[in-house]
PDBML (XML) file of the C-alpha atoms, coordinates in Angstrom:
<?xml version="1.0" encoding="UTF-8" ?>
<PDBx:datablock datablockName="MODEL"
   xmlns:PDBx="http://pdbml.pdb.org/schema/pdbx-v50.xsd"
   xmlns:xsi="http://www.w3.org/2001/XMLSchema-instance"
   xsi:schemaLocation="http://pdbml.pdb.org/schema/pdbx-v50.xsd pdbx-v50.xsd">
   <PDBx:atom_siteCategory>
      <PDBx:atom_site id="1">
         <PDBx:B_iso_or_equiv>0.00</PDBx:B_iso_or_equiv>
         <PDBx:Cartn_x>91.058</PDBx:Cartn_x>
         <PDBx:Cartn_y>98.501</PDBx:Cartn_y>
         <PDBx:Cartn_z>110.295</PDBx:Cartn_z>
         <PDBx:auth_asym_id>A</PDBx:auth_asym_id>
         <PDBx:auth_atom_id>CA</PDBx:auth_atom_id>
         <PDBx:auth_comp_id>UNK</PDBx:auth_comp_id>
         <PDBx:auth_seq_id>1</PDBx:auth_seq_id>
         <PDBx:group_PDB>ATOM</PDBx:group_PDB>
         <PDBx:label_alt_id xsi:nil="true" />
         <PDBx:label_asym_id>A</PDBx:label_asym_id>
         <PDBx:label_atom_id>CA</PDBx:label_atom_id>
         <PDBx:label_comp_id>UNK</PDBx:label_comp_id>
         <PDBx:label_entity_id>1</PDBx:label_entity_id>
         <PDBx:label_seq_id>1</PDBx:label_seq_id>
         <PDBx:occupancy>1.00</PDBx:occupancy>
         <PDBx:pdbx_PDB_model_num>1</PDBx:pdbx_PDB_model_num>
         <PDBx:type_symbol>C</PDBx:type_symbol>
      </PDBx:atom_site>
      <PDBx:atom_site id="2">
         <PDBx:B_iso_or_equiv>0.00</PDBx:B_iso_or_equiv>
         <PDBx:Cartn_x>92.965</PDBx:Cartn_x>
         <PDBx:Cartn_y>101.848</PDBx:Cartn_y>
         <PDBx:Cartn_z>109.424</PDBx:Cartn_z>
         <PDBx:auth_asym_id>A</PDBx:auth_asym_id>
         <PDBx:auth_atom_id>CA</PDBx:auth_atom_id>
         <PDBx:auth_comp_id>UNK</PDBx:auth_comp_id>
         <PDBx:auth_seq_id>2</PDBx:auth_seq_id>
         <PDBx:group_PDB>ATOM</PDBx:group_PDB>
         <PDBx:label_alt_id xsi:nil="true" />
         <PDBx:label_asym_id>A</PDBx:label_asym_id>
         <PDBx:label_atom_id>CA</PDBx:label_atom_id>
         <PDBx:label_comp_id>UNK</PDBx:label_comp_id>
         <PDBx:label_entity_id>1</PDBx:label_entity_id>
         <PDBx:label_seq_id>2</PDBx:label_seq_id>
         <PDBx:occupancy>1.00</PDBx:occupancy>
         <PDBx:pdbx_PDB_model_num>1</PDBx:pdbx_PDB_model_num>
         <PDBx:type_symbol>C</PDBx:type_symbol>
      </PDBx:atom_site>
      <PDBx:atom_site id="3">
         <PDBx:B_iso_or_equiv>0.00</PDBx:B_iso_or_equiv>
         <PDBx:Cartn_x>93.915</PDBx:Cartn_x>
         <PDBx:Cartn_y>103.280</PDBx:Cartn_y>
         <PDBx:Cartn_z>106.188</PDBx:Cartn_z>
         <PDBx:auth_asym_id>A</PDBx:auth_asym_id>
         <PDBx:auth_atom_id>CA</PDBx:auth_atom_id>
         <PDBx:auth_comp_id>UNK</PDBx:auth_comp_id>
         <PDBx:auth_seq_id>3</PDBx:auth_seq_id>
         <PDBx:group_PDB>ATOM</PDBx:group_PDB>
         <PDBx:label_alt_id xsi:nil="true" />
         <PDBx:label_asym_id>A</PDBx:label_asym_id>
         <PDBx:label_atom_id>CA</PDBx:label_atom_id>
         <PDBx:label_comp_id>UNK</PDBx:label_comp_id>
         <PDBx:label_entity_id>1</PDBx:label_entity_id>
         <PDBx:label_seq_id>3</PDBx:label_seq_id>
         <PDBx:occupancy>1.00</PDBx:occupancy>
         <PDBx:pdbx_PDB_model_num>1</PDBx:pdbx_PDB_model_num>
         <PDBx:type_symbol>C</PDBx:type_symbol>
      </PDBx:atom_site>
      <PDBx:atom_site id="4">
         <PDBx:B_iso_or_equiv>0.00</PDBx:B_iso_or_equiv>
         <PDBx:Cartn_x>96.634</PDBx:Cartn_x>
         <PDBx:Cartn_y>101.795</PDBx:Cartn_y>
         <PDBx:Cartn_z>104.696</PDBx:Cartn_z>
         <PDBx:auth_asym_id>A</PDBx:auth_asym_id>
         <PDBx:auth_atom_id>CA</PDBx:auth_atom_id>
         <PDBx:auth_comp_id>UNK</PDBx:auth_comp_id>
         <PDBx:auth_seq_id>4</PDBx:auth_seq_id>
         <PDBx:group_PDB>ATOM</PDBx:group_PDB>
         <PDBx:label_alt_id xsi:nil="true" />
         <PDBx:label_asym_id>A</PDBx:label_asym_id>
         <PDBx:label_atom_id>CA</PDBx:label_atom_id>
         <PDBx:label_comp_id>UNK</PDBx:label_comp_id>
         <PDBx:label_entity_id>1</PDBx:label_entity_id>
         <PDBx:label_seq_id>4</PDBx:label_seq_id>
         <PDBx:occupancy>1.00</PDBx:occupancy>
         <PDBx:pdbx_PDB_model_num>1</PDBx:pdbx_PDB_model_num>
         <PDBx:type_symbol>C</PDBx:type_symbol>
      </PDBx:atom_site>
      <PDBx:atom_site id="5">
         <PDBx:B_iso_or_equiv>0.00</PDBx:B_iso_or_equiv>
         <PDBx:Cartn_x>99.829</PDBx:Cartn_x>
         <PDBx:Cartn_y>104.172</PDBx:Cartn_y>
         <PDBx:Cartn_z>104.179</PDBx:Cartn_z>
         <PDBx:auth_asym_id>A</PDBx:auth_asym_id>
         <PDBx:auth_atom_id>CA</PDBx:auth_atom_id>
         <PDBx:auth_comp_id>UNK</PDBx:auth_comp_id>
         <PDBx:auth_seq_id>5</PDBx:auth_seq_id>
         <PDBx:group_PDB>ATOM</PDBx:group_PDB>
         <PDBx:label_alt_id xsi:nil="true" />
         <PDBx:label_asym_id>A</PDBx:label_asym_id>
         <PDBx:label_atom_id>CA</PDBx:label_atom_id>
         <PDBx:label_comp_id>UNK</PDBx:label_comp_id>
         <PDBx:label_entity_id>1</PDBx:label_entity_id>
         <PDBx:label_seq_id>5</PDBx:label_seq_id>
         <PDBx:occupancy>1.00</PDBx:occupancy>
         <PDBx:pdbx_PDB_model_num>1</PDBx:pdbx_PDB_model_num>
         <PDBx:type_symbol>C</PDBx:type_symbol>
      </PDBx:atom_site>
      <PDBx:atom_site id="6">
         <PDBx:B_iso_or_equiv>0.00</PDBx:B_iso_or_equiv>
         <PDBx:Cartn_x>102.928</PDBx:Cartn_x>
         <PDBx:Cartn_y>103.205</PDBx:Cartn_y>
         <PDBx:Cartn_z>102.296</PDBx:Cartn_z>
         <PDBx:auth_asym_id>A</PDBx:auth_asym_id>
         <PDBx:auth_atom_id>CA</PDBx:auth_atom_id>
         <PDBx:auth_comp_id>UNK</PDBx:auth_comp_id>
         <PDBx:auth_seq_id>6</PDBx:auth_seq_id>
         <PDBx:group_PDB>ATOM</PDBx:group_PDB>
         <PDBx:label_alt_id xsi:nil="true" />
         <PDBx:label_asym_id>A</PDBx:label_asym_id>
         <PDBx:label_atom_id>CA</PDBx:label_atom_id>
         <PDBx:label_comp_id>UNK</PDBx:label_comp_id>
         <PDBx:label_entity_id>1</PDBx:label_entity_id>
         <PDBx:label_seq_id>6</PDBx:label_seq_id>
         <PDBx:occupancy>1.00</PDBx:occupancy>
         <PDBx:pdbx_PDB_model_num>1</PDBx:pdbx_PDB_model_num>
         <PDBx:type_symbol>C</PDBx:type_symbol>
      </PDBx:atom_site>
      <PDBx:atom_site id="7">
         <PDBx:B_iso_or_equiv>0.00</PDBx:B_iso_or_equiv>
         <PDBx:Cartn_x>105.018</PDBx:Cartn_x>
         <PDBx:Cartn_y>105.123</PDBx:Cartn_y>
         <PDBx:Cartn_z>100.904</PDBx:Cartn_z>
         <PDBx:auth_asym_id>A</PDBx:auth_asym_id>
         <PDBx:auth_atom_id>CA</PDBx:auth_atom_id>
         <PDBx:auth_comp_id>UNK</PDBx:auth_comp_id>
         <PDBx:auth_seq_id>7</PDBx:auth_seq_id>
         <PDBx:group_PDB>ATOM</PDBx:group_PDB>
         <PDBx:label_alt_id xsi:nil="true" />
         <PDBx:label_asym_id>A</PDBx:label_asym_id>
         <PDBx:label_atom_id>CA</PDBx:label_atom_id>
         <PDBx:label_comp_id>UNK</PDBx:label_comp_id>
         <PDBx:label_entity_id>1</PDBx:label_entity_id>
         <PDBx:label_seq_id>7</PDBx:label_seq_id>
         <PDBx:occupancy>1.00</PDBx:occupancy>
         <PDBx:pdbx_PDB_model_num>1</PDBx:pdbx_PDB_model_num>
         <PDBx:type_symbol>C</PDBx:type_symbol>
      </PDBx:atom_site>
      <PDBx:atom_site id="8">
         <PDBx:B_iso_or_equiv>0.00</PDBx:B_iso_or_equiv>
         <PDBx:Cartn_x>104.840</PDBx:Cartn_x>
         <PDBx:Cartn_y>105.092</PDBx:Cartn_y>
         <PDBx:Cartn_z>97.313</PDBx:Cartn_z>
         <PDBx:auth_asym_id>A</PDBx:auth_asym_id>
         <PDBx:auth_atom_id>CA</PDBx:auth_atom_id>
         <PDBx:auth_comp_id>UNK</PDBx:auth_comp_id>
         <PDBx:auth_seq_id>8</PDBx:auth_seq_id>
         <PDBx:group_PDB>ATOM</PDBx:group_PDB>
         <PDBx:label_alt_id xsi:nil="true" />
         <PDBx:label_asym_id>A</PDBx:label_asym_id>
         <PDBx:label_atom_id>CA</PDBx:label_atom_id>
         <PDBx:label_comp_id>UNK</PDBx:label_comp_id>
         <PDBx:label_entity_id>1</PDBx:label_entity_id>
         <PDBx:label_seq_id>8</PDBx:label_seq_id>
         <PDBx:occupancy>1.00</PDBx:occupancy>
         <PDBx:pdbx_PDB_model_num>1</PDBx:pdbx_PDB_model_num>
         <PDBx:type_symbol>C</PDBx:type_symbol>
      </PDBx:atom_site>
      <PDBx:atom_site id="9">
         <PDBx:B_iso_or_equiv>0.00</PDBx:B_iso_or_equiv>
         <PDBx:Cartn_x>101.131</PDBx:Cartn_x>
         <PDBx:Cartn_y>104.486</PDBx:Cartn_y>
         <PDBx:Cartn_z>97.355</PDBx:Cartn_z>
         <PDBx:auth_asym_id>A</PDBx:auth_asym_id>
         <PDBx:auth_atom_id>CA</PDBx:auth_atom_id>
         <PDBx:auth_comp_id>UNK</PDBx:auth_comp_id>
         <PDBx:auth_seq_id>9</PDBx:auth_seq_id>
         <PDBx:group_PDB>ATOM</PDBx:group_PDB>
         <PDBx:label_alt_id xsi:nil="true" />
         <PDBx:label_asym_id>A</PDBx:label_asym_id>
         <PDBx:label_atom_id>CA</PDBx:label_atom_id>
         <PDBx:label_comp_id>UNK</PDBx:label_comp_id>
         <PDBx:label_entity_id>1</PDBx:label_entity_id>
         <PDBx:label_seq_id>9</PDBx:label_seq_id>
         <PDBx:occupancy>1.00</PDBx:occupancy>
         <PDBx:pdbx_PDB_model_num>1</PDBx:pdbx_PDB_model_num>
         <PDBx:type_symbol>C</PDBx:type_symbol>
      </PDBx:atom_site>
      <PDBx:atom_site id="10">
         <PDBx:B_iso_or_equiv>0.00</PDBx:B_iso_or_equiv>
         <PDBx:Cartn_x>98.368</PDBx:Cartn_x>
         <PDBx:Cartn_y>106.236</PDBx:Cartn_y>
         <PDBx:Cartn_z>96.952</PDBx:Cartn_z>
         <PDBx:auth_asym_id>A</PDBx:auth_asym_id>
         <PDBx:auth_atom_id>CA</PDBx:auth_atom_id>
         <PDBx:auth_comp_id>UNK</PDBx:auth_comp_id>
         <PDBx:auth_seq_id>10</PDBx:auth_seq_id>
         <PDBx:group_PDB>ATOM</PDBx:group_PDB>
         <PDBx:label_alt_id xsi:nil="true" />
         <PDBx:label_asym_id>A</PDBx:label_asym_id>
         <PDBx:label_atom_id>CA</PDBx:label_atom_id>
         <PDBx:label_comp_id>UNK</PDBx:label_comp_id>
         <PDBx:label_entity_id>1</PDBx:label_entity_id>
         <PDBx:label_seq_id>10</PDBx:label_seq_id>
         <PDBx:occupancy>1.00</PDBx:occupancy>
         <PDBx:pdbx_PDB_model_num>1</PDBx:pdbx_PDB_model_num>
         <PDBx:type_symbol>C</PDBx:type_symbol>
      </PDBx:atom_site>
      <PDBx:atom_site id="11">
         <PDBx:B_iso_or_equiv>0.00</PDBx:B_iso_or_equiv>
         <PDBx:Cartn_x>95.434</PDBx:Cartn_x>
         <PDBx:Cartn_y>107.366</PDBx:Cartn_y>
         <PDBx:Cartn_z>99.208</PDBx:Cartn_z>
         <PDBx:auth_asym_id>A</PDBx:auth_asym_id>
         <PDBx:auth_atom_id>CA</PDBx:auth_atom_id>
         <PDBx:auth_comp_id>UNK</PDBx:auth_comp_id>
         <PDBx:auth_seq_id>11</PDBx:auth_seq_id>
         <PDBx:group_PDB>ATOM</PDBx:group_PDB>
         <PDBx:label_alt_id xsi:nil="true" />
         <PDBx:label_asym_id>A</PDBx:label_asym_id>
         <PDBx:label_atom_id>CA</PDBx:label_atom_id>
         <PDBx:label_comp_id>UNK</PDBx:label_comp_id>
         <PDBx:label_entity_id>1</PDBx:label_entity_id>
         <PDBx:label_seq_id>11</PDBx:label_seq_id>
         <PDBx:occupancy>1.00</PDBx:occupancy>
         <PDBx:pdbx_PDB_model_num>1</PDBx:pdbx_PDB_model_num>
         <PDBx:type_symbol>C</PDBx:type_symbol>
      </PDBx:atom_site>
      <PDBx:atom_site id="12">
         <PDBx:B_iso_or_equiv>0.00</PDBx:B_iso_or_equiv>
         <PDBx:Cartn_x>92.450</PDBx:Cartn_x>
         <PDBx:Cartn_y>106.419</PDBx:Cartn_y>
         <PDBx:Cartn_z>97.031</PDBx:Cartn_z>
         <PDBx:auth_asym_id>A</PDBx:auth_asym_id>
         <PDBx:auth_atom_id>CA</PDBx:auth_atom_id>
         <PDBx:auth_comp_id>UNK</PDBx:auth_comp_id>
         <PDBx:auth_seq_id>12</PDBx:auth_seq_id>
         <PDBx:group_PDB>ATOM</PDBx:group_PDB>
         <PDBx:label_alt_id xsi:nil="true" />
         <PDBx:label_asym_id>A</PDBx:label_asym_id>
         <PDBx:label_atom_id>CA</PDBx:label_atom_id>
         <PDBx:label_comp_id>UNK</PDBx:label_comp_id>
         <PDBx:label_entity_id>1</PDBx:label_entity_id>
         <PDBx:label_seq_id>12</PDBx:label_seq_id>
         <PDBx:occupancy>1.00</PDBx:occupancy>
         <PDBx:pdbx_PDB_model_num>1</PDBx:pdbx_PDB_model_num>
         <PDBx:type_symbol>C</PDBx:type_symbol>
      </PDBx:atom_site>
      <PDBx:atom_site id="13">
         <PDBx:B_iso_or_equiv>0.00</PDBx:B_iso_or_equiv>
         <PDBx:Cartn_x>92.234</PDBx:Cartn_x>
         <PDBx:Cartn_y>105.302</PDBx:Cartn_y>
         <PDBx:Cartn_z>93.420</PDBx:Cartn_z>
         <PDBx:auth_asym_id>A</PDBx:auth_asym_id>
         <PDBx:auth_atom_id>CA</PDBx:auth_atom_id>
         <PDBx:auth_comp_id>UNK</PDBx:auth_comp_id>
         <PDBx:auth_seq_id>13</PDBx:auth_seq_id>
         <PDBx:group_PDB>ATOM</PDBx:group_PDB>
         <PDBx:label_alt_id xsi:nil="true" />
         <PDBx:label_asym_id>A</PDBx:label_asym_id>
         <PDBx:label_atom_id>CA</PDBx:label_atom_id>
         <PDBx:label_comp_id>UNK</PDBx:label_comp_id>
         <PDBx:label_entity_id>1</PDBx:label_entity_id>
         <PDBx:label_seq_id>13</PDBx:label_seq_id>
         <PDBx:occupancy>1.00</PDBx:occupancy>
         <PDBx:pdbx_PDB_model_num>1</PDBx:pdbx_PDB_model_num>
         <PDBx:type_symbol>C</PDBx:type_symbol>
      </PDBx:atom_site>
      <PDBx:atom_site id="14">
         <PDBx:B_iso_or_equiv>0.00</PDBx:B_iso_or_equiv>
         <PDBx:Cartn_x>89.656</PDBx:Cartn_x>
         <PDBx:Cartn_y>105.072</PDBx:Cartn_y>
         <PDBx:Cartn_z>90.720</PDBx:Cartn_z>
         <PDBx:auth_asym_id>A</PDBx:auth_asym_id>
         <PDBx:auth_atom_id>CA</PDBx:auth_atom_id>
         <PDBx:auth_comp_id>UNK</PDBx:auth_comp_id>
         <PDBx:auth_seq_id>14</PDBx:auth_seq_id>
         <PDBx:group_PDB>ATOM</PDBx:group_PDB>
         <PDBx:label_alt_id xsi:nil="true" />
         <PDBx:label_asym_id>A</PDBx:label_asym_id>
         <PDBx:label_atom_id>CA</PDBx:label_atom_id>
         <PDBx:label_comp_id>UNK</PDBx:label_comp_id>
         <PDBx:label_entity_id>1</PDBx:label_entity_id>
         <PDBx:label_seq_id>14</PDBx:label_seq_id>
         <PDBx:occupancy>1.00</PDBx:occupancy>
         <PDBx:pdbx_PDB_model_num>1</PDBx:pdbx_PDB_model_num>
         <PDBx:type_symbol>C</PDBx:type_symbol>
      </PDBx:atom_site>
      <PDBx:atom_site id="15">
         <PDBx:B_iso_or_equiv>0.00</PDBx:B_iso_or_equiv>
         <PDBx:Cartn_x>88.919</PDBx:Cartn_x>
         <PDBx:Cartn_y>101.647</PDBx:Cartn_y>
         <PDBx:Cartn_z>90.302</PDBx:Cartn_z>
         <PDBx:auth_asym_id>A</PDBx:auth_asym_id>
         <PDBx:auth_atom_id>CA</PDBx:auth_atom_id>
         <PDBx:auth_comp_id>UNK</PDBx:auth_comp_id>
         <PDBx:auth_seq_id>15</PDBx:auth_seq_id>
         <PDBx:group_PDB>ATOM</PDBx:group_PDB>
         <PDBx:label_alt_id xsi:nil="true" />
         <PDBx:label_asym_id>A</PDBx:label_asym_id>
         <PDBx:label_atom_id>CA</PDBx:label_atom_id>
         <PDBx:label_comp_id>UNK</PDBx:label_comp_id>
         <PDBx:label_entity_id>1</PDBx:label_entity_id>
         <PDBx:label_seq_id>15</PDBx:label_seq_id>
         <PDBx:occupancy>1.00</PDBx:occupancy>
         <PDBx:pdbx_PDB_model_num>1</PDBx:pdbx_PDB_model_num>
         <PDBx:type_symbol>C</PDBx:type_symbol>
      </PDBx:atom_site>
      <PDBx:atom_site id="16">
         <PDBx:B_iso_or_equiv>0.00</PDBx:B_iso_or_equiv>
         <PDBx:Cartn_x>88.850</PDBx:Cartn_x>
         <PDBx:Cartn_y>98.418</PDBx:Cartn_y>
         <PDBx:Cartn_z>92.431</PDBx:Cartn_z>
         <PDBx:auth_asym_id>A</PDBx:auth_asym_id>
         <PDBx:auth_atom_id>CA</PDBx:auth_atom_id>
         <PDBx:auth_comp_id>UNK</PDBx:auth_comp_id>
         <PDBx:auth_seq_id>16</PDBx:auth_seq_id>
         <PDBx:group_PDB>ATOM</PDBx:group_PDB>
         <PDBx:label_alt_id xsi:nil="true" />
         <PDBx:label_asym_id>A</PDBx:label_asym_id>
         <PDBx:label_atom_id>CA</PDBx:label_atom_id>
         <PDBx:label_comp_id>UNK</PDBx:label_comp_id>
         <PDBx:label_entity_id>1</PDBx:label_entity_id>
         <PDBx:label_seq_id>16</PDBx:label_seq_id>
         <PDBx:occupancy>1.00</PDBx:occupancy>
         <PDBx:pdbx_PDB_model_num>1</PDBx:pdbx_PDB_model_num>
         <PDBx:type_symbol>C</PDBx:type_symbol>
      </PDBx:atom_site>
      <PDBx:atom_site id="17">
         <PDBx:B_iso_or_equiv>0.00</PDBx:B_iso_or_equiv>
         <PDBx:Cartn_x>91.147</PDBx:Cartn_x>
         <PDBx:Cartn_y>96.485</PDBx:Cartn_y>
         <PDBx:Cartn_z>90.210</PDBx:Cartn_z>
         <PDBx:auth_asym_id>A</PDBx:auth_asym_id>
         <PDBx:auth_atom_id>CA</PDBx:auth_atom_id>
         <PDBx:auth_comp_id>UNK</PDBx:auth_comp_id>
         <PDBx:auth_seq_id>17</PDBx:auth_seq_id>
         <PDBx:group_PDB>ATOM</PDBx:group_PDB>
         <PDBx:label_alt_id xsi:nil="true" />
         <PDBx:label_asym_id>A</PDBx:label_asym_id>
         <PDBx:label_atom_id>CA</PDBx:label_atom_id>
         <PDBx:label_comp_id>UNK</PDBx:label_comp_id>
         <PDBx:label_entity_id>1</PDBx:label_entity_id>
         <PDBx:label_seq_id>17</PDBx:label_seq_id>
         <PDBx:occupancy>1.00</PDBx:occupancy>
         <PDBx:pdbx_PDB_model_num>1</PDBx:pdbx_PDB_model_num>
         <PDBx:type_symbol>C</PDBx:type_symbol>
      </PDBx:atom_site>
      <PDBx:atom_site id="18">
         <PDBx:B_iso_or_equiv>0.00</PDBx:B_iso_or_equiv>
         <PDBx:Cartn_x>93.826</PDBx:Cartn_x>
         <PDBx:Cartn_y>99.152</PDBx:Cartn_y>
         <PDBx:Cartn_z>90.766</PDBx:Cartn_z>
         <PDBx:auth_asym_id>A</PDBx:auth_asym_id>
         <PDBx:auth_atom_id>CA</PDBx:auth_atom_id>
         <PDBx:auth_comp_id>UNK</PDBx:auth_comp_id>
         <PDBx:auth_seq_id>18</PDBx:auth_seq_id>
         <PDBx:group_PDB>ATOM</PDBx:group_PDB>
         <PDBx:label_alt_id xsi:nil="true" />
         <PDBx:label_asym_id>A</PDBx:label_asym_id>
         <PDBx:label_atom_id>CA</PDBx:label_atom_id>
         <PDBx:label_comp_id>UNK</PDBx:label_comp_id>
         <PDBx:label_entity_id>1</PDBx:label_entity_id>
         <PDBx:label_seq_id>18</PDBx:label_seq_id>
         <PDBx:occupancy>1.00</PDBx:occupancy>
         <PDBx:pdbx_PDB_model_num>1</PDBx:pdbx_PDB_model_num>
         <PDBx:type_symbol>C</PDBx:type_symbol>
      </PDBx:atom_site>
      <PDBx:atom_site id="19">
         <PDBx:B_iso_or_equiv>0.00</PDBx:B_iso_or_equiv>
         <PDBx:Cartn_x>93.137</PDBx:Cartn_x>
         <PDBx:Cartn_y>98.930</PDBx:Cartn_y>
         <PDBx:Cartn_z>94.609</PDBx:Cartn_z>
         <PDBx:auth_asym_id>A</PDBx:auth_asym_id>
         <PDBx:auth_atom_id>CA</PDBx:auth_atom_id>
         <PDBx:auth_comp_id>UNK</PDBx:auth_comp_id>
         <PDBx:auth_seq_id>19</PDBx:auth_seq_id>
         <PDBx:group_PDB>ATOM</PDBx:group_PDB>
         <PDBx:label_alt_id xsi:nil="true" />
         <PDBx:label_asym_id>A</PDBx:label_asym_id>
         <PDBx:label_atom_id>CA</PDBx:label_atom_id>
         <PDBx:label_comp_id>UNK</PDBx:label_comp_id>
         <PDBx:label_entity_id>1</PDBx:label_entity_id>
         <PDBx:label_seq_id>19</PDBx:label_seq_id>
         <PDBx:occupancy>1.00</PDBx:occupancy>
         <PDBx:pdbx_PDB_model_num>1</PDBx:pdbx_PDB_model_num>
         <PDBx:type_symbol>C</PDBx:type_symbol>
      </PDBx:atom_site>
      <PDBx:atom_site id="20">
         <PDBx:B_iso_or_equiv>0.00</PDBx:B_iso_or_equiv>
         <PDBx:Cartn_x>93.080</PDBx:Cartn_x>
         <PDBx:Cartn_y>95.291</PDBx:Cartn_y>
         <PDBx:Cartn_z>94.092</PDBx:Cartn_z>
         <PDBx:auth_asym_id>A</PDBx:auth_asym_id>
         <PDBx:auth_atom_id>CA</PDBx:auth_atom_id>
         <PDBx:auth_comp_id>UNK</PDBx:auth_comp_id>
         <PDBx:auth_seq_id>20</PDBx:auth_seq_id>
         <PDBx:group_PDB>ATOM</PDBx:group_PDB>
         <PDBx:label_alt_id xsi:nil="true" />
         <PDBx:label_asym_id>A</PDBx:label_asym_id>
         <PDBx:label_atom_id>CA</PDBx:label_atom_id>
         <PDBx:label_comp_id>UNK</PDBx:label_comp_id>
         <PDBx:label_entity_id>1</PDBx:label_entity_id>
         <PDBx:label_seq_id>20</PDBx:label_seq_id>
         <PDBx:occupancy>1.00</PDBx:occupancy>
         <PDBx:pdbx_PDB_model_num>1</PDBx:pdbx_PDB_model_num>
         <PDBx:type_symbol>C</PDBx:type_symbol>
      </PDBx:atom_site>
      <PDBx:atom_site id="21">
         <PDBx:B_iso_or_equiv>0.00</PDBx:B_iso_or_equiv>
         <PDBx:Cartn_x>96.265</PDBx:Cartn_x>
         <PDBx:Cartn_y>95.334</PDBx:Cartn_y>
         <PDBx:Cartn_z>92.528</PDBx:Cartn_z>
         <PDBx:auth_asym_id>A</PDBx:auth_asym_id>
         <PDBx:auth_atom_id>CA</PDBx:auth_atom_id>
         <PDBx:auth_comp_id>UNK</PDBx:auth_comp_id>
         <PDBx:auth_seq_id>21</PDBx:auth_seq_id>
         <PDBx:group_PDB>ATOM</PDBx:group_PDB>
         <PDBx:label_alt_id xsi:nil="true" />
         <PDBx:label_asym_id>A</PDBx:label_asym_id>
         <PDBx:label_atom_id>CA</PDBx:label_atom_id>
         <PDBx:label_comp_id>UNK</PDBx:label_comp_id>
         <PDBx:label_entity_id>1</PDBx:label_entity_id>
         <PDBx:label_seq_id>21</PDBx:label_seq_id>
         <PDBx:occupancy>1.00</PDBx:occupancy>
         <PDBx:pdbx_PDB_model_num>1</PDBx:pdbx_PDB_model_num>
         <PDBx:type_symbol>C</PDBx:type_symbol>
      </PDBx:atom_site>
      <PDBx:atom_site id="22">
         <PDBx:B_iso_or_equiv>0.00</PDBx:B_iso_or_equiv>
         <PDBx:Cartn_x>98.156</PDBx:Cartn_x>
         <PDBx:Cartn_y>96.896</PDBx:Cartn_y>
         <PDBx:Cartn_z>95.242</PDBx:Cartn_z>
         <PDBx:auth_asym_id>A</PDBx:auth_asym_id>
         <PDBx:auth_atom_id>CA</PDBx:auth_atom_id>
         <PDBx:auth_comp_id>UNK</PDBx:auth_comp_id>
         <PDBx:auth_seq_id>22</PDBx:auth_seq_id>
         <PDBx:group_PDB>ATOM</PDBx:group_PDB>
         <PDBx:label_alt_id xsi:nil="true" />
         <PDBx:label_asym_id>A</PDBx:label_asym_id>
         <PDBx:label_atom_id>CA</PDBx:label_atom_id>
         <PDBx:label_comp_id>UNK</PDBx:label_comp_id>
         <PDBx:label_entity_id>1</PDBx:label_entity_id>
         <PDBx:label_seq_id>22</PDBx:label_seq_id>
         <PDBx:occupancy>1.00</PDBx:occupancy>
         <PDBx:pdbx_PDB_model_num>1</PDBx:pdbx_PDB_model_num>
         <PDBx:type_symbol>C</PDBx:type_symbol>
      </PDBx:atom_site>
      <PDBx:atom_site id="23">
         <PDBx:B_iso_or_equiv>0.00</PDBx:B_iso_or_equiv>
         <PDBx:Cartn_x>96.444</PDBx:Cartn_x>
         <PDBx:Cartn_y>94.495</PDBx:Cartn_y>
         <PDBx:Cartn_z>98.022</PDBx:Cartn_z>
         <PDBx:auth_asym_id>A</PDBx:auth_asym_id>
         <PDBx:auth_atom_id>CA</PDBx:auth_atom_id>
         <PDBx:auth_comp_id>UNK</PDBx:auth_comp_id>
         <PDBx:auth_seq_id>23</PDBx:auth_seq_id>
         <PDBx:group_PDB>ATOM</PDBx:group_PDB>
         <PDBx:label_alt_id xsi:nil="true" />
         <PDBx:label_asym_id>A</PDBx:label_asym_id>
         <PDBx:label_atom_id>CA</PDBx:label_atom_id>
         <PDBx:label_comp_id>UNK</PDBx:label_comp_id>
         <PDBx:label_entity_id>1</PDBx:label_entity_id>
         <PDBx:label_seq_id>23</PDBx:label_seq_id>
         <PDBx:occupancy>1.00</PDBx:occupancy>
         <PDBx:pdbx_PDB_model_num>1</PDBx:pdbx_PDB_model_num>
         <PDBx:type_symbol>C</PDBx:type_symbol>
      </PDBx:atom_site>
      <PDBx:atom_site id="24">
         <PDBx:B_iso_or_equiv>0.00</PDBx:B_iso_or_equiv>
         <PDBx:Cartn_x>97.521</PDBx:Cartn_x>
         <PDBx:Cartn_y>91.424</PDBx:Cartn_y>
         <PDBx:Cartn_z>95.655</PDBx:Cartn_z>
         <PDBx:auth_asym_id>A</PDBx:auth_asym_id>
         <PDBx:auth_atom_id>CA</PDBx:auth_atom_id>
         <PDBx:auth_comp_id>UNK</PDBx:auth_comp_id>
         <PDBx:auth_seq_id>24</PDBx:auth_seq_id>
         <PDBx:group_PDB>ATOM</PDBx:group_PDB>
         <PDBx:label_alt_id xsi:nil="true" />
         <PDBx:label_asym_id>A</PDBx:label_asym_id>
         <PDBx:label_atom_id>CA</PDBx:label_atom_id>
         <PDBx:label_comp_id>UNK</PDBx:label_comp_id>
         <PDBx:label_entity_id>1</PDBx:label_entity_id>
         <PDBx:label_seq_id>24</PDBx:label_seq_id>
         <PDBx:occupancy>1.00</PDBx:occupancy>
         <PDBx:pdbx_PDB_model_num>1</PDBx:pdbx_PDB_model_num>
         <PDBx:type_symbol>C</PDBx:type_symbol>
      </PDBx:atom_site>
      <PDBx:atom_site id="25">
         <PDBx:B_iso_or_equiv>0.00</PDBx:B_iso_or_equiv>
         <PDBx:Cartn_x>101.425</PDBx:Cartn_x>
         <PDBx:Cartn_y>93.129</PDBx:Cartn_y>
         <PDBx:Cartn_z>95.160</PDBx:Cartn_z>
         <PDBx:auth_asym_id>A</PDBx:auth_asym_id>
         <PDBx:auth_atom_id>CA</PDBx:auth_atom_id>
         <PDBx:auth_comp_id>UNK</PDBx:auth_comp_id>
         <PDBx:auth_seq_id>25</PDBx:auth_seq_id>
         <PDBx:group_PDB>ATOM</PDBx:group_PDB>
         <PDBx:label_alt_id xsi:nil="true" />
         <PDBx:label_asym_id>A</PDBx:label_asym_id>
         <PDBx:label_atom_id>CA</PDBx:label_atom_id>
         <PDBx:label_comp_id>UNK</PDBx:label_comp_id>
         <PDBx:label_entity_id>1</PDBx:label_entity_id>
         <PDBx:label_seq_id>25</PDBx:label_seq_id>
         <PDBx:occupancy>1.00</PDBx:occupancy>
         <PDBx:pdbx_PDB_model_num>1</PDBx:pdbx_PDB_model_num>
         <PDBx:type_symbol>C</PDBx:type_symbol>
      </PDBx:atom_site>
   </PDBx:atom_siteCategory>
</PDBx:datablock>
């Protein structure tokens, strides 16, 4: 329920599969 922050990742990006990719890693 809150915005995920990592360091090393981003805020927002351009596509779902990128998104995607970080939720699968």
């Amino acid at each position: 329920g809150k915005r995920y922050e990592k360091r090393g990742r981003k805020i927002a990006y351009l596509t779902r599969g990128a998104a995607k990719g970080v939720v699968t890693s």
